[in-house]
Protein backbone atom coordinates (compact mmCIF):
# COMPACT_ATOMS: atom_id res chain seq x y z
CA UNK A 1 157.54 201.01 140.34
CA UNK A 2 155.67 200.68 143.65
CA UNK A 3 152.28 201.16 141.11
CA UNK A 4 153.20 198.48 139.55
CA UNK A 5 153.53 196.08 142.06
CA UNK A 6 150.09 196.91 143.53
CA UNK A 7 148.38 196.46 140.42
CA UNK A 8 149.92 193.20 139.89
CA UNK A 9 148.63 192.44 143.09
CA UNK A 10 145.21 193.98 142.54
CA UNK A 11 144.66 191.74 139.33
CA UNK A 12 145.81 188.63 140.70
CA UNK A 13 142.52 189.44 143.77
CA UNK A 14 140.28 190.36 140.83
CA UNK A 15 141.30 186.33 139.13
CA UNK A 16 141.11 184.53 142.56
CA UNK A 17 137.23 186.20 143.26
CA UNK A 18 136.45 185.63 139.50
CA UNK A 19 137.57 181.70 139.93
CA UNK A 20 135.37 181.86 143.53
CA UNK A 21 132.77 183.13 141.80
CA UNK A 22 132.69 180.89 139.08
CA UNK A 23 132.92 177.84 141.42
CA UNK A 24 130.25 179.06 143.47
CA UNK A 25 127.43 180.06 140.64
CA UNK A 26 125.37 176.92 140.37
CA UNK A 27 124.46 177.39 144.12
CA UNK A 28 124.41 173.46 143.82
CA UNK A 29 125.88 170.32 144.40
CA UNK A 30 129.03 169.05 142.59
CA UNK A 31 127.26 166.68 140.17
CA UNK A 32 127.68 162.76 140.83
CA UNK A 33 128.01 159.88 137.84
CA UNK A 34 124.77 158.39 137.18
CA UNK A 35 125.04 154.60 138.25
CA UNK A 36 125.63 152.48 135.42
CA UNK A 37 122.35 150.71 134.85
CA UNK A 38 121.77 147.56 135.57
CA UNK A 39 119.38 144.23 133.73
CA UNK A 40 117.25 141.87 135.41
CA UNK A 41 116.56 138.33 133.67
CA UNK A 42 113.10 137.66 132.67
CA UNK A 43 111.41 134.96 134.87
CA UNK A 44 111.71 131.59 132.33
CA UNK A 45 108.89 129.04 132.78
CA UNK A 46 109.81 125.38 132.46
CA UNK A 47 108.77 123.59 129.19
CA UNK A 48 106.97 120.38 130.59
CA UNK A 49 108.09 117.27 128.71
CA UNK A 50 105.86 115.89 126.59
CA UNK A 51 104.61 112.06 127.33
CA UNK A 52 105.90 109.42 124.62
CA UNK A 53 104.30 108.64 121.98
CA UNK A 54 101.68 105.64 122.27
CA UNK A 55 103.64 102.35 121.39
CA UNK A 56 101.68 100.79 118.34
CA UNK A 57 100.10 97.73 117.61
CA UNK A 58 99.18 95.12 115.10
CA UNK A 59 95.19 96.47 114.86
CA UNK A 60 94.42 92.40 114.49
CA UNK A 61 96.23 90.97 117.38
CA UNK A 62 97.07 94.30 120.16
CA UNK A 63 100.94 93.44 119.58
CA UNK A 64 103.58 96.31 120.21
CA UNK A 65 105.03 96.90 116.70
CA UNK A 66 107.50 99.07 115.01
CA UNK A 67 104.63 99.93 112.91
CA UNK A 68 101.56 99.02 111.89
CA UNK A 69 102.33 97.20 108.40
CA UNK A 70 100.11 99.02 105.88
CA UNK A 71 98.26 96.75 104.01
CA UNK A 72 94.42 95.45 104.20
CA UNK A 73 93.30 92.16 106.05
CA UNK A 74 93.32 88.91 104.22
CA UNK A 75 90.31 86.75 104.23
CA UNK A 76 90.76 83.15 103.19
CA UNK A 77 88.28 80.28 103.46
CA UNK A 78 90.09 76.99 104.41
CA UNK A 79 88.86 73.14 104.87
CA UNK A 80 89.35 71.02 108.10
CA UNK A 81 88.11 67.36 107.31
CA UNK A 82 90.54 64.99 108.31
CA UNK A 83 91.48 64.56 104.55
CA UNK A 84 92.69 68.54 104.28
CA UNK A 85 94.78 68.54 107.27
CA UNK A 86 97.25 69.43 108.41
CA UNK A 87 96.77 72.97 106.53
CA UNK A 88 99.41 75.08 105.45
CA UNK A 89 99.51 78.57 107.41
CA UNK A 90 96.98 78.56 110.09
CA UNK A 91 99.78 79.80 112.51
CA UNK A 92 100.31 82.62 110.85
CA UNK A 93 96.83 83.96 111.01
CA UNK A 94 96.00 86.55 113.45
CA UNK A 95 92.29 85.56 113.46
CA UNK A 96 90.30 81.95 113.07
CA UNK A 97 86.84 81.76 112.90
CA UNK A 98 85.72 78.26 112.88
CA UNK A 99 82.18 77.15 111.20
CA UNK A 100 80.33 74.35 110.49
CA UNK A 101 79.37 73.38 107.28
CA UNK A 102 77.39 71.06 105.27
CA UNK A 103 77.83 67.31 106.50
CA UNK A 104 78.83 68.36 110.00
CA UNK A 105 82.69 69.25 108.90
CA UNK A 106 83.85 72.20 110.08
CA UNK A 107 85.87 75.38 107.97
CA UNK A 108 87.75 78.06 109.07
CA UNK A 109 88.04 82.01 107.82
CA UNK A 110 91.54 82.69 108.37
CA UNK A 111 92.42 86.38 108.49
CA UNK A 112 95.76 87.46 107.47
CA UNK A 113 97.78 90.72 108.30
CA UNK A 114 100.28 91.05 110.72
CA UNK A 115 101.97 88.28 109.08
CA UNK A 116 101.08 86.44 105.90
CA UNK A 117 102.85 82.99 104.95
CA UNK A 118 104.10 82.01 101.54
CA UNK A 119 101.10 79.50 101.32
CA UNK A 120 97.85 79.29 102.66
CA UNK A 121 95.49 76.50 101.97
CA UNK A 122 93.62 74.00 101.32
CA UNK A 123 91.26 76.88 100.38
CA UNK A 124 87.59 76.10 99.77
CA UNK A 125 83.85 77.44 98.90
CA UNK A 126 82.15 80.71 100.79
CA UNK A 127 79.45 79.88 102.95
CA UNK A 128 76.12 82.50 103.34
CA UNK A 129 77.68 83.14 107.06
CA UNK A 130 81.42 84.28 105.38
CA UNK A 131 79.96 87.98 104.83
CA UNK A 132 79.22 88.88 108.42
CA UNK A 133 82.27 87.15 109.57
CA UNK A 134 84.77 89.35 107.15
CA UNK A 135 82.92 92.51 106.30
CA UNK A 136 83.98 94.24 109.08
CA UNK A 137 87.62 94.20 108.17
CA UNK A 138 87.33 95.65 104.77
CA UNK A 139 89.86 93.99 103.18
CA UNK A 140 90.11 91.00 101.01
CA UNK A 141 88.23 87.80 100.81
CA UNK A 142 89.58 84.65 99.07
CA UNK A 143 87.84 81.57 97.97
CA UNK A 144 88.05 78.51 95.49
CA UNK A 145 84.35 79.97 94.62
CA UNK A 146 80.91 78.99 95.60
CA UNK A 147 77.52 79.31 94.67
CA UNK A 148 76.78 82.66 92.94
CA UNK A 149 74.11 84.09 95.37
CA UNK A 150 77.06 83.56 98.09
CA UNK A 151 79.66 85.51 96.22
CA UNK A 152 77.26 87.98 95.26
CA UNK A 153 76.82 88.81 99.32
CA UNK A 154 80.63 89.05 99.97
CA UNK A 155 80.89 91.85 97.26
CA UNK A 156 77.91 93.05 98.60
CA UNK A 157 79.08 93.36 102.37
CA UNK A 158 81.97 95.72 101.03
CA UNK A 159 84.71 92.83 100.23
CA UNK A 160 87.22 92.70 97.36
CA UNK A 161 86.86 89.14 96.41
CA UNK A 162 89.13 87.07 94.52
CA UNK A 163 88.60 83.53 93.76
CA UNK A 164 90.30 80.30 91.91
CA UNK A 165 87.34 79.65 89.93
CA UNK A 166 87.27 82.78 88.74
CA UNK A 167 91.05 82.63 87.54
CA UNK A 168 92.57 85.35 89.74
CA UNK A 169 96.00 85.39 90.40
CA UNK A 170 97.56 83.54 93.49
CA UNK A 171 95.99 80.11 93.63
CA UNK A 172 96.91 76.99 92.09
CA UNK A 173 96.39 73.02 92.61
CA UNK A 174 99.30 71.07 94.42
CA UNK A 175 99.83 67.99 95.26
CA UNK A 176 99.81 65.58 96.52
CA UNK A 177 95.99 65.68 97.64
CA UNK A 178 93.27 65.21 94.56
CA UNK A 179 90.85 67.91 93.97
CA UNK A 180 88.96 69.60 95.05
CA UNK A 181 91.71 69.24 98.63
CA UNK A 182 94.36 70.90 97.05
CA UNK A 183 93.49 74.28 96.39
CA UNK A 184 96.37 76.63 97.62
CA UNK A 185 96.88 80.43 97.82
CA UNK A 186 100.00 82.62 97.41
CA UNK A 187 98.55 85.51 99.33
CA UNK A 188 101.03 88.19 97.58
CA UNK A 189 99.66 88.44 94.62
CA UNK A 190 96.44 89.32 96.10
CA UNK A 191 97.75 92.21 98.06
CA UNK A 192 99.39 93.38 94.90
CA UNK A 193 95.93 93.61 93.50
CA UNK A 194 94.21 95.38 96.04
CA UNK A 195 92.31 98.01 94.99
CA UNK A 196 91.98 101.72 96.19
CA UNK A 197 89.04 101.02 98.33
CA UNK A 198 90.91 97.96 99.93
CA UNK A 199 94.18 98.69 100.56
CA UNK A 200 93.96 100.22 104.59
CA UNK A 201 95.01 98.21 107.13
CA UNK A 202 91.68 96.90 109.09
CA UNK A 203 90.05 98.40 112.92
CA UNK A 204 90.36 96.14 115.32
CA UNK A 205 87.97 93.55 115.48
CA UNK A 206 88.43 92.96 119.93
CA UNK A 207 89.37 94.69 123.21
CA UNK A 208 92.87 94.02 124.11
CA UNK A 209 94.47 94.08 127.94
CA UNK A 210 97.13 97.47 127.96
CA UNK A 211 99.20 96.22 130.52
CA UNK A 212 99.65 91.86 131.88
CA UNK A 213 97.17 90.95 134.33
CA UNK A 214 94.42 92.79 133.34
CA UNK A 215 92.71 90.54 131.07
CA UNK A 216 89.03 89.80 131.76
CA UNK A 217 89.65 86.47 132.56
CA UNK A 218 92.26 87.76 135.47
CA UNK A 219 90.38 90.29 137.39
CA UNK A 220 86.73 88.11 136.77
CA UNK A 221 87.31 84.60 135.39
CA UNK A 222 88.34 81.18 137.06
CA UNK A 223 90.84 78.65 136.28
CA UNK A 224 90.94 76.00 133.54
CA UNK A 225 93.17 73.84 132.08
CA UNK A 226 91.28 73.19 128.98
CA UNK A 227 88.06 73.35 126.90
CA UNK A 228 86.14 70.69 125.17
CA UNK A 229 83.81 71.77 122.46
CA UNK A 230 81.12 69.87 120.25
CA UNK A 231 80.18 71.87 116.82
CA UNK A 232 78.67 68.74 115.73
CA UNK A 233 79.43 64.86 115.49
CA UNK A 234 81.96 65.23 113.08
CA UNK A 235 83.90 68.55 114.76
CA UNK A 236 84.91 67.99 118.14
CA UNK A 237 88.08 70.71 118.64
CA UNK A 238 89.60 70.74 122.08
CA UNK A 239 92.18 73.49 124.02
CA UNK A 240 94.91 72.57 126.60
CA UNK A 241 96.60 75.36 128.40
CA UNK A 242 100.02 75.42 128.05
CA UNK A 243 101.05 76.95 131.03
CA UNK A 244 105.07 77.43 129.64
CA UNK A 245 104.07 78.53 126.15
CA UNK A 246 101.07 80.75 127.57
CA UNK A 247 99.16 79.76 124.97
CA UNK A 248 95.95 77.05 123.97
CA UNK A 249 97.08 74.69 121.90
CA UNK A 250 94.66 72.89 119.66
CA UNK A 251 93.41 69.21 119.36
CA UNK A 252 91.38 67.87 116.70
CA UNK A 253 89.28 64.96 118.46
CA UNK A 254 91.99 63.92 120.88
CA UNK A 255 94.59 64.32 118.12
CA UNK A 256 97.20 67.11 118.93
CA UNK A 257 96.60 69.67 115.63
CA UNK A 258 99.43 71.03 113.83
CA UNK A 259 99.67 73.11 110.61
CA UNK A 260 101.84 71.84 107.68
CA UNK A 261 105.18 72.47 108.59
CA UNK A 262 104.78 70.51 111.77
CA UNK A 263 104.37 73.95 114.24
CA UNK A 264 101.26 72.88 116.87
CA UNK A 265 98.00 75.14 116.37
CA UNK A 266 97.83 77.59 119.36
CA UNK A 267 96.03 80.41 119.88
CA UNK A 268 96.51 83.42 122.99
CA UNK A 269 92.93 83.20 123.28
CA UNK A 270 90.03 81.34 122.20
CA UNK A 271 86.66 82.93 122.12
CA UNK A 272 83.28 80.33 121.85
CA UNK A 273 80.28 82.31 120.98
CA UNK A 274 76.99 79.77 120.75
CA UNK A 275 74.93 80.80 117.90
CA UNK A 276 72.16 79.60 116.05
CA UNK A 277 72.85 77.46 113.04
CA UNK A 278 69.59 77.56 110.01
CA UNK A 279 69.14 74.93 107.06
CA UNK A 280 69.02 77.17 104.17
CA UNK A 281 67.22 76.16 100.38
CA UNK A 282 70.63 75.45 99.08
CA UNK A 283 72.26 72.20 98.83
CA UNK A 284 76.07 71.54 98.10
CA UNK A 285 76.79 68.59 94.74
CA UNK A 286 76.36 65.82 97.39
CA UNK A 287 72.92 66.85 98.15
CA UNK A 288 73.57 67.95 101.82
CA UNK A 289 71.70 71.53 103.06
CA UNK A 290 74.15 74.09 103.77
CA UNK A 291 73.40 75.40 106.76
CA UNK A 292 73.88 79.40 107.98
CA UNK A 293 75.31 80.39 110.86
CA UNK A 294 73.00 83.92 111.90
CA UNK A 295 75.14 86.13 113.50
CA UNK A 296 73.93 90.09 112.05
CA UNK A 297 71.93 91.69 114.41
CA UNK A 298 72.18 88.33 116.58
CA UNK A 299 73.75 88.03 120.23
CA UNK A 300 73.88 85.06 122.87
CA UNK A 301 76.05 83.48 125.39
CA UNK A 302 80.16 83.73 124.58
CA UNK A 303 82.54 82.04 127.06
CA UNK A 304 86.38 83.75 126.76
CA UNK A 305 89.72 81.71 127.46
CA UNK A 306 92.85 84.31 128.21
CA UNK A 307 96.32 83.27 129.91
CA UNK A 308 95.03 79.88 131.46
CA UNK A 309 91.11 81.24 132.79
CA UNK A 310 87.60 81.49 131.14
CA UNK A 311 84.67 84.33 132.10
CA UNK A 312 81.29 84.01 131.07
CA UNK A 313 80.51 86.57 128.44
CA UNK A 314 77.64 88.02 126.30
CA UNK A 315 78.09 88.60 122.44
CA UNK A 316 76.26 91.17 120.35
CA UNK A 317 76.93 92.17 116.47
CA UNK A 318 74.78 94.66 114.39
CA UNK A 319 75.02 94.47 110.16
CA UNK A 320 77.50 92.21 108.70
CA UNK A 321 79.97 95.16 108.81
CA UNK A 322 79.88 95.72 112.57
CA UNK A 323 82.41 93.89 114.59
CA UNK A 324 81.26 91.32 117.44
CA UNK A 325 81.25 92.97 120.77
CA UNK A 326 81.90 91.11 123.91
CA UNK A 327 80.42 92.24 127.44
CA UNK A 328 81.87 90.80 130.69
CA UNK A 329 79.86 90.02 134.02
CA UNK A 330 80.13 93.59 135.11
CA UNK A 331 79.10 95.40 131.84
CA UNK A 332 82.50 96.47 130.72
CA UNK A 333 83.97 95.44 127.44
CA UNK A 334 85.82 92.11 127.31
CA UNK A 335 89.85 92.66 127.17
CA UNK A 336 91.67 89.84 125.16
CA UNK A 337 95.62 88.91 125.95
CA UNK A 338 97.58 90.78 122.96
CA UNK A 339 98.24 87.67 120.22
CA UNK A 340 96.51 85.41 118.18
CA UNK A 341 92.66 84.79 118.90
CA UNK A 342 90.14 81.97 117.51
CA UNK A 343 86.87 82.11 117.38
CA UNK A 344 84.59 79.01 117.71
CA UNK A 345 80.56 78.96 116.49
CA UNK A 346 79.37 76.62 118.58
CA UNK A 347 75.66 75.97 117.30
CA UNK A 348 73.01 76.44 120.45
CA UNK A 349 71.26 73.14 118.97
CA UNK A 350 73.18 69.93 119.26
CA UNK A 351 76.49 72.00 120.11
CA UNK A 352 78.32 71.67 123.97
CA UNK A 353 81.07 73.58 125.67
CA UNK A 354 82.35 71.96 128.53
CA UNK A 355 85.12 73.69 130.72
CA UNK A 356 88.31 71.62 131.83
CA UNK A 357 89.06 72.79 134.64
């Protein structure tokens, strides 16, 4: 019995140095948990904000607009002897050009985009000068007709040209003035007619200030409170600032000028460019010359009225489809006041400009 004892005791020594040993074996440390690992967030760059979009603006008159409405420049050729006025939708045109014709009278080339009234008229002949005045819009051109060599250079210069005497659609005789004073244009047909090559809304024809206060006339021009001009005996326009309006509002010798529904003619700027005025071969039914204002590849002296100044100013056009281009004092291109502009040919023989000031 006494064995048996010791070797119970002898095999529980031999487990105990067999655990030891078995502890003991790696002849290393106990092992640790690796850390749990951990994530680092990728530097982020700020996305830089990009700067609005560019308000738009009516190409015609440097407006802000929702859009610019997409349809081509009208063209029309109106009267202005005392017996045609007052004339339906001159204040709605974004452009005037103003012209003397045979006789002395004066007409206008009143171009339509922006905005285009439900009537438009007394409309009357082309003149040889029309082409160079309207080609570089590239729109439309309407007339009660004209001699054939006239109409001929209006197609010519790149113009769609619709006429009354021709039939086209959109003009018809009201009263109560006789012929040929009564002439008048419903300009939607016209647009309706436009073809592919004449549908795009026009470039714009003049410089126009970005921002108030830096119109031409502000940082180089001087005061005035009005312009008298002389195109010839029997056209003798004059502009008044209106200091409250902000605009020049329009006389017709000494008579305050208004359109047919009674709104006065103004204009955000009026431009005077003195050109030369040519007798040509032709000769209208009374036997008059018409004359021809030259104005392709022609320049001169231009005087600009913005936001109650005027600045002396130099003009310059190339072909009849090259805008006019007006240099300030300094060089720099002449910026207009946004809104409505008319343009007077004042004739460099027998013509005056005199600044009101």
């Amino acid at each position: 019995m006494r064995g048996t004892v010791r070797g119970r005791r002898r095999g529980a020594v031999l487990a105990l140095t067999a655990l030891l040993l078995a502890g003991c074996g790696s002849g290393g440390p106990e092992p640790v948990a690796a850390p749990a690992p951990t994530s680092t967030a990728a530097p982020t760059t700020a996305v830089p904000t990009p700067p609005p979009a560019p308000q738009p603006v009516a190409p015609l008159t440097g407006l802000p607009v929702a859009a610019v409405e997409a349809r081509p420049a009208l063209a029309v050729k109106i009267e202005n002897p005392p017996i045609a006025r007052p004339q339906a939708g001159l204040t709605e045109a974004d452009i005037v050009w103003e012209q003397v014709v045979e006789g002395g009278t004066s007409r206008f080339v009143a171009v339509y985009q922006s905005r285009l009234p439900a009537s438009i008229g007394p409309v009357r002949s082309t003149r040889p000068m029309d082409p160079a005045i309207a080609a570089p819009l590239h729109g439309l051109f309407a007339t009660s007709g004209g001699q054939g060599q006239y109409l001929s250079a209006v197609v010519d210069s790149g113009l769609q040209l619709f006429s009354f005497d021709a039939g086209d659609d959109g003009f018809a005789r009201q009263g109560p003035r006789q012929a040929p004073h009564n002439v008048y244009l419903d300009p939607a047909p016209l647009l309706a007619a436009a073809d592919a090559d004449h549908r795009a809304a026009p470039a714009a024809q003049f410089g126009y200030a970005p921002t108030a206060g830096t119109q031409t006339t502000v940082a180089q021009g001087t005061a005035a409170s009005g312009l008298d001009l002389r195109l010839s005996p029997e056209a003798t326009p004059s502009w008044t600032w209106d200091p409250v309006g902000r605009t020049w509002a329009r006389s017709e010798s000494g008579t305050p000028a208004t359109a047919a529904d009674g709104a006065r003619v103004t204009a955000t700027n009026v431009v005077v460019l003195r050109v030369e005025v040519v007798a040509t071969d032709a000769v209208d039914p009374a036997g008059n010359a018409v004359p021809e204002t030259l104005l392709a590849g022609r320049g001169g002296e231009a005087l600009v009225a913005t936001a109650g100044r005027t600045v002396p100013a130099t003009w310059t056009k190339g072909a009849d489809g090259d805008p006019v281009v007006l240099t300030a004092p300094d060089g720099t291109p002449v910026l207009l006041a946004p809104g409505t502009t008319w343009v007077e040919l004042v004739p460099t023989g027998g013509g005056t400009v005199a600044v009101v000031p």
